[in-house]
Protein backbone atom coordinates (compact mmCIF):
# COMPACT_ATOMS: atom_id res chain seq x y z
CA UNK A 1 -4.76 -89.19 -49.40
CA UNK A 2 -7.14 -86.58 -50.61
CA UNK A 3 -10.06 -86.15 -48.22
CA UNK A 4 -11.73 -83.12 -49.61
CA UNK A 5 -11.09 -81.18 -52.74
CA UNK A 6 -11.95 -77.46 -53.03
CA UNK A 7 -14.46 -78.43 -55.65
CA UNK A 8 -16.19 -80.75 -53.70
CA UNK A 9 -16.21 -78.97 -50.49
CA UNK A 10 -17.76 -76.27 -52.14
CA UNK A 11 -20.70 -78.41 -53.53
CA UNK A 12 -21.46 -79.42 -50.28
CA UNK A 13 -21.49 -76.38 -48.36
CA UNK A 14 -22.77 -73.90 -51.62
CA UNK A 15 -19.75 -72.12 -49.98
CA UNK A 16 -17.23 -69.75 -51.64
CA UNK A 17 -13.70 -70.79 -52.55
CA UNK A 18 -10.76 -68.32 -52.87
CA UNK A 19 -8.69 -71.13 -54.76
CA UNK A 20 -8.03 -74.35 -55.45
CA UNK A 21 -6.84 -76.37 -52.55
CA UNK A 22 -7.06 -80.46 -51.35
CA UNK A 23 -7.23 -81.50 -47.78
CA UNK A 24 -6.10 -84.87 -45.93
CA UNK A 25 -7.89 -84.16 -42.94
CA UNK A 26 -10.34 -82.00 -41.05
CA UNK A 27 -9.14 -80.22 -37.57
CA UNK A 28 -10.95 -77.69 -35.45
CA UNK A 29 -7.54 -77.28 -33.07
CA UNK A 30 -4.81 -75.39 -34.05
CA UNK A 31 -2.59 -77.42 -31.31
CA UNK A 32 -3.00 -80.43 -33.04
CA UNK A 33 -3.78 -79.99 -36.69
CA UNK A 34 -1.54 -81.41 -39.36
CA UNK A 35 0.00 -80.55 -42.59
CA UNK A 36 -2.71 -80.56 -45.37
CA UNK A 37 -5.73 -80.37 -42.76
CA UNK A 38 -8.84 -78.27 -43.40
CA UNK A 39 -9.19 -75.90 -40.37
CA UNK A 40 -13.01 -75.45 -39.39
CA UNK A 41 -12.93 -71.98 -37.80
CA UNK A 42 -15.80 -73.21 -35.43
CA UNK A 43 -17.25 -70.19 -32.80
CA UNK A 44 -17.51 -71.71 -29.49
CA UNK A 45 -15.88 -71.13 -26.34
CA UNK A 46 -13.46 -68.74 -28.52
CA UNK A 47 -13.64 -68.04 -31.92
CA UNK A 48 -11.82 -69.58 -34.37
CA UNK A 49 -11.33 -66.96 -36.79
CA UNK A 50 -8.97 -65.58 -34.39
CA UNK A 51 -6.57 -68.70 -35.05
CA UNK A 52 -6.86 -69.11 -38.63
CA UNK A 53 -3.75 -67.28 -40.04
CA UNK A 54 -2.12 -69.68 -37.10
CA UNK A 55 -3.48 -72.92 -38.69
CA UNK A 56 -2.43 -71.95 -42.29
CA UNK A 57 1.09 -70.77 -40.90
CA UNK A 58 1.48 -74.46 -39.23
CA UNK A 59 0.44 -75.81 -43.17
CA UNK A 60 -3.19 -76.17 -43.16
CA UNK A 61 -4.79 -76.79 -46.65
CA UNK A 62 -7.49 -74.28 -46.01
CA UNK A 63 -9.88 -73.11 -43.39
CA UNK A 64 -13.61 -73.05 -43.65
CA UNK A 65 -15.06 -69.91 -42.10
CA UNK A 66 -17.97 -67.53 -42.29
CA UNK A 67 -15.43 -64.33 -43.12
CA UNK A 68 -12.20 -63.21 -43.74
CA UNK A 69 -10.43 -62.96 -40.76
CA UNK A 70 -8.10 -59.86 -39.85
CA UNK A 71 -5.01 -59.96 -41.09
CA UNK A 72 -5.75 -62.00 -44.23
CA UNK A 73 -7.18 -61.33 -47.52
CA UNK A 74 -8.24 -63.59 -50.76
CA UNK A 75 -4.78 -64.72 -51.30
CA UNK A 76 -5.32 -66.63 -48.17
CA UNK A 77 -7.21 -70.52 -48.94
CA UNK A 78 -10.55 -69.91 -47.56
CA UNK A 79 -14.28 -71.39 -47.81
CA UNK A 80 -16.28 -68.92 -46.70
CA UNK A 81 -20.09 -69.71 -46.02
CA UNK A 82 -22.48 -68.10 -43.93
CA UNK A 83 -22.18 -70.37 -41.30
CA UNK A 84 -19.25 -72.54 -40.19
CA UNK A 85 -21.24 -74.88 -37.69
CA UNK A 86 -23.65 -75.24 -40.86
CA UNK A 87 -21.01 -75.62 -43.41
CA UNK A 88 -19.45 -78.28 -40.89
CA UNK A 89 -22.74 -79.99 -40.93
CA UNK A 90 -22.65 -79.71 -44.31
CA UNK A 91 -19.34 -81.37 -44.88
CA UNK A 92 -20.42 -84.33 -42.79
CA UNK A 93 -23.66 -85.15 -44.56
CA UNK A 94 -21.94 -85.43 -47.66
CA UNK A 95 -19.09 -87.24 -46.22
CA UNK A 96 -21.77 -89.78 -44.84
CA UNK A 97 -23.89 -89.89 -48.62
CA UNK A 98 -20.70 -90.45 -50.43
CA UNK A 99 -20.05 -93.76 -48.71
CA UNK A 100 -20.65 -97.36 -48.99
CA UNK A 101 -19.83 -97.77 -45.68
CA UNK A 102 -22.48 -99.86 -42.54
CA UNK A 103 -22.68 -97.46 -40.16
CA UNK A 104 -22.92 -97.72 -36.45
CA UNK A 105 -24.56 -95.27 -33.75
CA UNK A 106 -23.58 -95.71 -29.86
CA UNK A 107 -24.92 -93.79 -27.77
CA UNK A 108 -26.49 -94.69 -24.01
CA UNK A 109 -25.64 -92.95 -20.04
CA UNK A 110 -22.41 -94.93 -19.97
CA UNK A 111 -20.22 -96.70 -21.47
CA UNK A 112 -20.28 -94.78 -24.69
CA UNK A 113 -16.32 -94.45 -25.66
CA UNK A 114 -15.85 -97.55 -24.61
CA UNK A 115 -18.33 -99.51 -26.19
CA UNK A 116 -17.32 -97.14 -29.63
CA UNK A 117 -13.93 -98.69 -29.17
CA UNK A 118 -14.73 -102.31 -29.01
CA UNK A 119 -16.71 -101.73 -32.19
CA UNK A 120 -13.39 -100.05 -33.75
CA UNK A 121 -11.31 -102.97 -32.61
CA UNK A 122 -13.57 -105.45 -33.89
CA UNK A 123 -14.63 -104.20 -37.00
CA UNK A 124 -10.82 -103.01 -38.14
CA UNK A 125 -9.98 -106.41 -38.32
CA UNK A 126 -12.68 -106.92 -41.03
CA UNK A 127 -12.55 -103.60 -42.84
CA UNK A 128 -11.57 -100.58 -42.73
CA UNK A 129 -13.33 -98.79 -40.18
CA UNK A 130 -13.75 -94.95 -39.00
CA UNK A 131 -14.52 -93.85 -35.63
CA UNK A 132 -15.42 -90.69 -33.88
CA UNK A 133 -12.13 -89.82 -31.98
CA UNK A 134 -12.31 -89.60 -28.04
CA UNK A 135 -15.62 -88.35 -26.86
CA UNK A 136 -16.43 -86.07 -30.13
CA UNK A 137 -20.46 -86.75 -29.64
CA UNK A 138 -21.44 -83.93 -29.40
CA UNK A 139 -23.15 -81.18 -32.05
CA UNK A 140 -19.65 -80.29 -33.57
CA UNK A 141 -18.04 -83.81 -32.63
CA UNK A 142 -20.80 -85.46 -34.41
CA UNK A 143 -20.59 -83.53 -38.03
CA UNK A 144 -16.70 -83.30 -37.41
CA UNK A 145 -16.71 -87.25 -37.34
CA UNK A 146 -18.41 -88.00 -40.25
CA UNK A 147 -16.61 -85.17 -41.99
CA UNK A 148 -13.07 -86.98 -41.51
CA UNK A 149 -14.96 -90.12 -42.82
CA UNK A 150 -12.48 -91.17 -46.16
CA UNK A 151 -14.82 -92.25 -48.82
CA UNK A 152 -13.55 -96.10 -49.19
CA UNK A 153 -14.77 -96.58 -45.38
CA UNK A 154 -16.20 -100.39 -44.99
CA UNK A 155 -17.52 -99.63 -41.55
CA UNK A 156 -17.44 -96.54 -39.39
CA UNK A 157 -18.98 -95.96 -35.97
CA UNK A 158 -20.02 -92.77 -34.60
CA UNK A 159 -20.56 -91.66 -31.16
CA UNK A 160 -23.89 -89.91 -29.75
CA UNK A 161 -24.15 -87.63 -26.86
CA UNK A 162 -26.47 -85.08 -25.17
CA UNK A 163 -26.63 -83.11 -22.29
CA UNK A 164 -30.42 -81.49 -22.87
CA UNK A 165 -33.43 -82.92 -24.50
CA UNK A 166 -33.42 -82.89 -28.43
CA UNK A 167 -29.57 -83.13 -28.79
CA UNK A 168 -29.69 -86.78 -29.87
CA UNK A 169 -32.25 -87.35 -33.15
CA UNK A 170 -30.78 -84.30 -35.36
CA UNK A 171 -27.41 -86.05 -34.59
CA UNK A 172 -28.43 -89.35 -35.65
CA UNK A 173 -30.08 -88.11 -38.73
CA UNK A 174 -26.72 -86.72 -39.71
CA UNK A 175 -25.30 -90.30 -39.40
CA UNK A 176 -28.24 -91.82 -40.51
CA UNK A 177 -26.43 -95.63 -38.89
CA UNK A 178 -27.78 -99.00 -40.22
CA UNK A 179 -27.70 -100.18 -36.56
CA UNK A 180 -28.01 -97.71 -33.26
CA UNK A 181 -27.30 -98.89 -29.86
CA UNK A 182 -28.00 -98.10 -26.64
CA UNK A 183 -25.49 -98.86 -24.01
CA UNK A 184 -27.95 -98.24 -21.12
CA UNK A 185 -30.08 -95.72 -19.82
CA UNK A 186 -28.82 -94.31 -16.29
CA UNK A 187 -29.01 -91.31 -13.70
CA UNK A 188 -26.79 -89.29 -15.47
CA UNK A 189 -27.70 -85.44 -16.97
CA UNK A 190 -30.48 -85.62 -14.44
CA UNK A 191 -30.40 -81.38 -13.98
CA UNK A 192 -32.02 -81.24 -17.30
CA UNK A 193 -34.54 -83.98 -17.36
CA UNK A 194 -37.72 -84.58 -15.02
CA UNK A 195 -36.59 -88.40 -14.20
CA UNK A 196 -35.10 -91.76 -15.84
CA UNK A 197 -37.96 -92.13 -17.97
CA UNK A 198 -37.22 -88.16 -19.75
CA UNK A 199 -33.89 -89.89 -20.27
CA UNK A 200 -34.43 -93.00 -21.95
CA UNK A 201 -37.05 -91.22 -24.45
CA UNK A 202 -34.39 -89.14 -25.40
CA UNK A 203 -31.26 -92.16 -25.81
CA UNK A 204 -34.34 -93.40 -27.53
CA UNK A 205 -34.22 -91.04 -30.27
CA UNK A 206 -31.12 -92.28 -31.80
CA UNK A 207 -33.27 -94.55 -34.00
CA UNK A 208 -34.96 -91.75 -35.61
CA UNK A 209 -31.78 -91.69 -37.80
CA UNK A 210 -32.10 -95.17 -38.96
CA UNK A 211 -31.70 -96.15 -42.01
CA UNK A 212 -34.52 -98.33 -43.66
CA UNK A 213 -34.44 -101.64 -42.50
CA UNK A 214 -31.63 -100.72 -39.94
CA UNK A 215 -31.67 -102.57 -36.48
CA UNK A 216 -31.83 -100.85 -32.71
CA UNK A 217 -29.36 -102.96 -29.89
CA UNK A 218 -30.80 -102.43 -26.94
CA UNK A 219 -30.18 -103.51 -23.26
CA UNK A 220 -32.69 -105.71 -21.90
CA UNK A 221 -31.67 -105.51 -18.41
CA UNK A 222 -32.08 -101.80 -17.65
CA UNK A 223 -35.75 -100.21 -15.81
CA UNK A 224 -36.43 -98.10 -19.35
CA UNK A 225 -35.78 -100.77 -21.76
CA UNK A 226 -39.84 -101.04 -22.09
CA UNK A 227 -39.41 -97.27 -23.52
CA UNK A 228 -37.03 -98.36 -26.28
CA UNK A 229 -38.38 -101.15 -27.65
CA UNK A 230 -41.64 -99.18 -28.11
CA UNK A 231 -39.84 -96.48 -29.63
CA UNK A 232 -38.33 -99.22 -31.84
CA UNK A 233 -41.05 -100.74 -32.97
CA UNK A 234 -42.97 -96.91 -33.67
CA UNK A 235 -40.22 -96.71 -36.21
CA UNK A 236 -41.06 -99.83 -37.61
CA UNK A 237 -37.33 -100.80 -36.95
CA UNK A 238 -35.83 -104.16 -35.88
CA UNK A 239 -35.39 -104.39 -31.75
CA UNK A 240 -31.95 -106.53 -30.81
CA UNK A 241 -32.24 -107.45 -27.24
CA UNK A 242 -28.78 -108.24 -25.31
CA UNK A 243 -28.41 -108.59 -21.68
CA UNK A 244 -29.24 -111.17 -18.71
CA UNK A 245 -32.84 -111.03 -20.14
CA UNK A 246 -32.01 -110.47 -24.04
CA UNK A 247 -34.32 -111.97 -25.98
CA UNK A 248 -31.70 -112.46 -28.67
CA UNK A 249 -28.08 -112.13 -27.31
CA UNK A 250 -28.27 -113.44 -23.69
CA UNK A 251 -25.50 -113.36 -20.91
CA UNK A 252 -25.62 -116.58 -18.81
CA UNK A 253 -22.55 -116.16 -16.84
CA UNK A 254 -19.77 -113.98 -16.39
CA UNK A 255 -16.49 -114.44 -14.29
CA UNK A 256 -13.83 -111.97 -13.08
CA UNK A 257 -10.39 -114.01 -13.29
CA UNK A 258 -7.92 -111.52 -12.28
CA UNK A 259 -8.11 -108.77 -14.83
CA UNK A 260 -9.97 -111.00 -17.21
CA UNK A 261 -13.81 -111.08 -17.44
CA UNK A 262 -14.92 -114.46 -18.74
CA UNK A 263 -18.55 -114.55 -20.48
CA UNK A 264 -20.96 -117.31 -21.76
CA UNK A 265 -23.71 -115.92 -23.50
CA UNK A 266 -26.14 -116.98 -26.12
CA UNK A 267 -26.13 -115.14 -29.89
CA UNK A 268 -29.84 -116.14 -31.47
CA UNK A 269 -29.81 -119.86 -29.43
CA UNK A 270 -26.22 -121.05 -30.31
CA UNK A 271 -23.46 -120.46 -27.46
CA UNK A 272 -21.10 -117.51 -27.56
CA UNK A 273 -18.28 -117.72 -25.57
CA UNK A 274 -15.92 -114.33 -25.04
CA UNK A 275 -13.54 -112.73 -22.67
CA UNK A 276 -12.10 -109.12 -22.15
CA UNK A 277 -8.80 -108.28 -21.15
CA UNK A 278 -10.14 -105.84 -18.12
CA UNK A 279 -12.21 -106.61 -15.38
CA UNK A 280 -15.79 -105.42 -15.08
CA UNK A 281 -20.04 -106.60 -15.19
CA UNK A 282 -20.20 -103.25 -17.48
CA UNK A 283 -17.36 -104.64 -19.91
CA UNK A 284 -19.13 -107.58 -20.57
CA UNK A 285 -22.07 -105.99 -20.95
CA UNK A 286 -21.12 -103.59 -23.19
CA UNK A 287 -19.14 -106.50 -25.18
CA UNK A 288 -22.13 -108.43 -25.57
CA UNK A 289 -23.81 -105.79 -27.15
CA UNK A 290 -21.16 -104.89 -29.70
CA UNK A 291 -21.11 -108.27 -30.20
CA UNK A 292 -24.55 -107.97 -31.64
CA UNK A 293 -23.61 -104.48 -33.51
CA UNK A 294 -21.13 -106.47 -35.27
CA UNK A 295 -23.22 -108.98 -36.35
CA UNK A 296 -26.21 -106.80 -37.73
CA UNK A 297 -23.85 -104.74 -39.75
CA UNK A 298 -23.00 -108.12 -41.00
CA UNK A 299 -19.46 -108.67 -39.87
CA UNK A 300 -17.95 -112.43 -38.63
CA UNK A 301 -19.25 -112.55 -34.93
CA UNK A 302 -16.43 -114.97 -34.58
CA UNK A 303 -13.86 -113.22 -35.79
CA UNK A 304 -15.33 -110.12 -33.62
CA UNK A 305 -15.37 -112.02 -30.59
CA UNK A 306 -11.28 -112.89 -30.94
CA UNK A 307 -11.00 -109.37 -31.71
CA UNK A 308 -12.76 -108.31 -28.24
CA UNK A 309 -10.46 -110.54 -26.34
CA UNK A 310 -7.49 -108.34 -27.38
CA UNK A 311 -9.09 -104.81 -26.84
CA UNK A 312 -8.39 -102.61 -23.26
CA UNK A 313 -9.84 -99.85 -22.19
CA UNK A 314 -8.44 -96.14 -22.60
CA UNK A 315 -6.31 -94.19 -20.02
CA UNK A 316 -9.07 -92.94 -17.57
CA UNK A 317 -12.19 -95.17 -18.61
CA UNK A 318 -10.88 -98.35 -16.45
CA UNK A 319 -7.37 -98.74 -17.64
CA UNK A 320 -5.25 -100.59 -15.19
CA UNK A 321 -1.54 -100.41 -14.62
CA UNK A 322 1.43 -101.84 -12.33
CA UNK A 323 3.41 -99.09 -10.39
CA UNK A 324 6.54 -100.00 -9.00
CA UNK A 325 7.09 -98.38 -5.78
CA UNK A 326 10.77 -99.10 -5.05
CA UNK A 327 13.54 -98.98 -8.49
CA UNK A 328 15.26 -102.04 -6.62
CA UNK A 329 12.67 -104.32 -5.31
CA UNK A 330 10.94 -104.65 -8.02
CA UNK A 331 8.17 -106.55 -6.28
CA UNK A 332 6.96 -103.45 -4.41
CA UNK A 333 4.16 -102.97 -6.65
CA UNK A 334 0.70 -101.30 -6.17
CA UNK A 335 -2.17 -101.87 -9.10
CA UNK A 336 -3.65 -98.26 -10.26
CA UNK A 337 -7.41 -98.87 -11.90
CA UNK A 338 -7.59 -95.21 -13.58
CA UNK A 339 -11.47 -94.26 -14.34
CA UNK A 340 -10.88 -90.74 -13.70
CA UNK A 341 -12.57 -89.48 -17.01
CA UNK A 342 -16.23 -89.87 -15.86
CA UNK A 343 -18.93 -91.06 -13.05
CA UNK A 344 -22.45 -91.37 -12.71
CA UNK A 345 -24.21 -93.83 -10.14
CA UNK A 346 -24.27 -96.78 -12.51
CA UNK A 347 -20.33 -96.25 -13.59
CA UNK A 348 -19.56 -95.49 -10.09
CA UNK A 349 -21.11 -98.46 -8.59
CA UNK A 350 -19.90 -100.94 -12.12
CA UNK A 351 -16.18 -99.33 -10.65
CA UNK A 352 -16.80 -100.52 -7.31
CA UNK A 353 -17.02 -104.02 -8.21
CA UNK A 354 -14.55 -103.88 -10.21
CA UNK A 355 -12.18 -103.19 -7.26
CA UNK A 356 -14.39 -105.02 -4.62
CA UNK A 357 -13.17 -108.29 -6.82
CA UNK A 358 -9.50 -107.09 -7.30
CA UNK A 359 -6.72 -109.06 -5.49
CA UNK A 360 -3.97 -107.31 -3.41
CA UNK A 361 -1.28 -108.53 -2.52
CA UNK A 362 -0.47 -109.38 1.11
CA UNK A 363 3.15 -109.30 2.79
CA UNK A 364 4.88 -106.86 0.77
CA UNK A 365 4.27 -102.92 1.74
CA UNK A 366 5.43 -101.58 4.74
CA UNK A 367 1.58 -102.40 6.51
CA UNK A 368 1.75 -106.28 5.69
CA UNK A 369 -1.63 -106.48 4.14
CA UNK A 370 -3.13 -105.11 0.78
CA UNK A 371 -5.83 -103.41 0.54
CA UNK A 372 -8.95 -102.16 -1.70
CA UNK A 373 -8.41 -98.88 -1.70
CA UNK A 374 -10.70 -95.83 -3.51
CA UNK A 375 -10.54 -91.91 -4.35
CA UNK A 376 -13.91 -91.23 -5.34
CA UNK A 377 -14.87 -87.65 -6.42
CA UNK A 378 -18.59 -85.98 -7.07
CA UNK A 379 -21.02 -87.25 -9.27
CA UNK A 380 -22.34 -83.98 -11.39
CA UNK A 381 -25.43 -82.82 -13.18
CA UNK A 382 -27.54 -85.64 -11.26
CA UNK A 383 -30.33 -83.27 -10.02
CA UNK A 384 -32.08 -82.40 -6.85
CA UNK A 385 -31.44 -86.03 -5.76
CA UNK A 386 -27.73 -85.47 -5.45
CA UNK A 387 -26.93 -85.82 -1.74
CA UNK A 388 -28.75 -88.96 -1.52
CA UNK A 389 -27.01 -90.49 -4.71
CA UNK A 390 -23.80 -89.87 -3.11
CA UNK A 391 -24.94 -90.65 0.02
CA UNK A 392 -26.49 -93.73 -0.89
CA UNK A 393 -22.76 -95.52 -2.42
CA UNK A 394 -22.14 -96.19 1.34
CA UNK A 395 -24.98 -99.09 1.26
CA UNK A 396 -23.42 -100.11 -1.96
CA UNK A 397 -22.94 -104.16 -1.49
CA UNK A 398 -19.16 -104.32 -2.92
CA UNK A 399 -18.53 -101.08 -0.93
CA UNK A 400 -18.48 -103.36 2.38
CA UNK A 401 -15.60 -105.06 0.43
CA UNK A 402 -13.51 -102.20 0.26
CA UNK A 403 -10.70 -100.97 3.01
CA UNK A 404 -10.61 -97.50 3.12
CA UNK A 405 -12.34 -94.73 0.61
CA UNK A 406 -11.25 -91.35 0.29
CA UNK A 407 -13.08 -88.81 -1.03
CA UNK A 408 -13.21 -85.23 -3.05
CA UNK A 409 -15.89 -82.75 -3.40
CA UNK A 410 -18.79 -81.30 -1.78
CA UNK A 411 -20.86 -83.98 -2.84
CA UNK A 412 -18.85 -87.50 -1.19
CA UNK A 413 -18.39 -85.08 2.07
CA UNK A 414 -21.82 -87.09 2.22
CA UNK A 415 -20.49 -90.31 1.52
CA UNK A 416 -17.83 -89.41 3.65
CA UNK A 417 -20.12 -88.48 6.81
CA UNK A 418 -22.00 -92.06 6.02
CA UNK A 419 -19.06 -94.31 5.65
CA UNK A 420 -18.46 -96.24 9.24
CA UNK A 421 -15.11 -95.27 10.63
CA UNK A 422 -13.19 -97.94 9.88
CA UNK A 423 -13.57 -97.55 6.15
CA UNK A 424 -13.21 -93.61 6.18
CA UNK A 425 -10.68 -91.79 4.63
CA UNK A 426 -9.41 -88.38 3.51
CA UNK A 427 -11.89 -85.45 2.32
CA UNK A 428 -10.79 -82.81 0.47
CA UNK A 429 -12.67 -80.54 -1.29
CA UNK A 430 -10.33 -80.61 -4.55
CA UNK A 431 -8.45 -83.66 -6.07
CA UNK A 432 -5.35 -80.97 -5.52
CA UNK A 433 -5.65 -81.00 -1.80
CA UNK A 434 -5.57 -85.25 -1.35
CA UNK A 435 -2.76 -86.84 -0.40
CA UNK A 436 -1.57 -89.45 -1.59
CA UNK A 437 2.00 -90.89 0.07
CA UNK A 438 1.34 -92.27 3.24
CA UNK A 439 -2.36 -93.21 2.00
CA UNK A 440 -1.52 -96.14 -0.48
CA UNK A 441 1.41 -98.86 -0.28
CA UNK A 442 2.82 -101.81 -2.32
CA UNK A 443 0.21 -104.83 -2.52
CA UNK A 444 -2.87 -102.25 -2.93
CA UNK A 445 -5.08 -102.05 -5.85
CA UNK A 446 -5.96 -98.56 -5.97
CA UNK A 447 -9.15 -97.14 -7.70
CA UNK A 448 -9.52 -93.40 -8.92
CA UNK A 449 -12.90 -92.50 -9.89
CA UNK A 450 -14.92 -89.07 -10.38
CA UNK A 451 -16.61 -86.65 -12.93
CA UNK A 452 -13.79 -85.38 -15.24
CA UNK A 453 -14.32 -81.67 -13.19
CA UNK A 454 -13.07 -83.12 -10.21
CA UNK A 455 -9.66 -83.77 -12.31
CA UNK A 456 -9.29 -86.91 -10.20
CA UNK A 457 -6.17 -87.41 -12.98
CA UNK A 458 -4.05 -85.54 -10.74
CA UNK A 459 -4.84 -88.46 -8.34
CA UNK A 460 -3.76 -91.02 -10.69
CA UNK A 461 -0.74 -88.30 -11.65
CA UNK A 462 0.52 -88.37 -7.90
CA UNK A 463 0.15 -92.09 -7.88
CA UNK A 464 1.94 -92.92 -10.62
CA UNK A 465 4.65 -90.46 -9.50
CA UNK A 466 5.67 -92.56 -6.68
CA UNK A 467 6.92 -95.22 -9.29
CA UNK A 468 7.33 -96.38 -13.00
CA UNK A 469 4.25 -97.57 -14.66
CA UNK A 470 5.49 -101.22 -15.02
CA UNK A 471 2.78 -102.42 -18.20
CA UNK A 472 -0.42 -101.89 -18.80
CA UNK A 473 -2.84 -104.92 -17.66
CA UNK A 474 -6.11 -103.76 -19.19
């Protein structure tokens, strides 16, 4: 399938073309790109010009860039404009105009990804649908999303990130959604706002991007949500409320069954009934609200619900897995919950009850009883409130359910000094330095949680290590 011509790529970018080429895709890594692929010789962290007679060696269409790198000439397929972010940017917006496609905008202090890939789960099963890959949210990963965007799309939903104030509207007017939504507004990012409130105004923004008539989801339940529907209704734009206190999509009751989470909620007065295939308050959450997404883009909220029921988690955002310990007896098993990939205090303390309601397994490991165990590393970027933060996940109410917490980083040495003794564990100051045999055994469920610097994945490596990853449960 032709994704962009050289004809077309030039109109969008008022670029320069040395020939005529076609491209399937659009990559920005040389390590992963694929025959056909536009390369987007993006400056950053290195340059990409460096790696562009690399990409076209390894079959790439074409690379966009803002010269000729050494080593090549005009016999090499190049669009050269005078600036490859811009020309990215460039690429997207007339990716997004060419389209008939509703278009989604997530964005929110956590639960992002995840909540992007509900939507993609539901909404492939009604259309064909294109999503922002992994966490791509930000000002590349934004443009580089819609770029990919085939023009027959039916539905596509983009993800929306920032780390500093005014990230989030230009981003959204390059997507310019039908519906944005905002997972929740949390202490996350707090180094580079004054408070909670700087926060939400700038999650907020997303709905500057909105097309006419286009629809904000919002959660109900958070401290900010006040902010939101304000800035909703200065845009003149419809406000969907989910949560316990949605005005429009309304949780009544959810149940953790094992590593199901069981809701009854309300969709506009009739009774919506859904579960998830993982446990967690946050999934549900999250589910409700995509719920709504689905149904203001105007998908089947019925068949979007089924849909739901069979999506899980990625690898690091809550995925859990059997390990077994022991190649004979099989039934030396621990459960791994792996959320290395990201924590903030409202993720954190959504993980702890998630493994404050998990069920180990008694008479079966070498100690007799299961246990509730946790490797927590730092939270980051939370501001001169840090110590307290971490501090404060001792008074937690599901951390009294727990058995023992370990913990990594500067930052839970303080969590670590206010834990009582029979629920300390380990500190190290690096995930590398925790141990891990001797510290969990067969009938534990074992949680691994951090920001992604802590690399609390080589946790969940070591774990994992002991064993075979049996199945995937969530």
């Amino acid at each position: 399938m032709t994704l962009w011509t050289s004809q077309d790529a030039v109109a969008a970018t008022g670029g320069r073309t040395t020939c005529a080429w076609s491209a399937g895709g659009v990559s920005i890594d040389t390590r992963t790109i694929a025959q056909g692929d536009l390369f987007v010789a993006l400056e950053a962290a290195r340059d990409g010009h460096d790696f562009v007679a690399a990409a076209l060696e390894k079959g790439a269409a074409a690379a966009l860039v803002s010269r000729i790198p050494e080593g090549l000439d005009e016999t090499a397929p190049l669009l050269i404009v005078a600036d490859v972010l811009e020309g990215l940017e460039a690429l997207g917006v007339a990716a997004r105009a060419r389209t008939d496609a509703r278009v989604v905008a997530v964005t929110g202090s956590v639960g992002k990804t995840s909540t992007k890939e509900m939507l993609r789960a539901m909404l492939s099963e009604q259309g064909r649908t294109h999503a922002s890959v992994a966490s791509y949210n930000n000002h590349w990963g934004v443009p580089l999303s819609l770029a990919r965007m085939p023009v027959d799309t039916q539905f596509a939903v983009i993800e929306i990130g920032m780390n500093h104030p005014g990230e989030i509207a230009p981003l959204a007017k390059l997507a310019r959604p039908h519906v944005a939504m905002v997972t929740t507004v949390a202490a996350a990012h707090l180094e580079a706002f004054e408070n909670i409130e700087g926060i939400a105004v700038e999650k907020a923004s997303i709905m500057e991007g909105l097309e006419y008539g286009g629809a904000a989801v919002i959660n109900n339940d958070i401290e900010t949500a006040a902010i939101l529907q304000a800035k909703a209704h200065d845009m003149r734009r419809r406000d969907i409320g989910f949560g316990e206190h949605g005005f429009d999509y309304v949780l009544k009751n959810m149940s953790i069954v094992g590593d199901t989470t069981v809701v009854q909620a309300e969709a506009n007065e009739q009774p919506l009934l859904f579960k998830i295939n993982t446990a967690g308050r946050h999934f549900a959450m999250n589910g409700l609200g995509a719920l709504a997404v689905c149904e203001a883009l105007g998908a089947d909220l019925g068949l979007a619900a089924a849909a739901l029921g069979r999506w899980s988690p990625y690898t690091g955002r809550g995925a859990r897995e059997i390990v077994v310990l022991d190649p004979v007896e099989r039934h030396m098993t621990l459960e791994l919950i792996d959320d290395s990939y990201n924590a903030n205090p409202t993720s954190m303390e959504a993980a702890l009850e998630v493994l404050a309601a998990a069920s180990p397994i008694d008479g079966i490991g070498r100690i007799g009883k299961g246990r509730k165990i946790a490797f927590l590393g730092d939270m980051k970027e939370l501001g001169p409130d840090e110590i307290a933060l971490h501090a404060g996940l001792a008074h937690l109410p599901y951390t009294a359910d727990l058995d023992v917490i370990h913990c990594v980083g500067p930052l839970m040495k303080h969590l670590h000094a206010a834990l009582p003794d029979t629920q300390r564990g380990q500190w190290a100051a690096t995930a590398g330095e925790i141990h891990v045999r001797g510290f969990v055994d067969a009938g534990d469920v074992v949680l691994a949680k951090g920001s992604l610097s802590m690399k609390l994945a080589l946790v969940v490596d070591a774990i994992r290590k002991m064993g075979h990853p049996q199945h995937i449960t969530t």
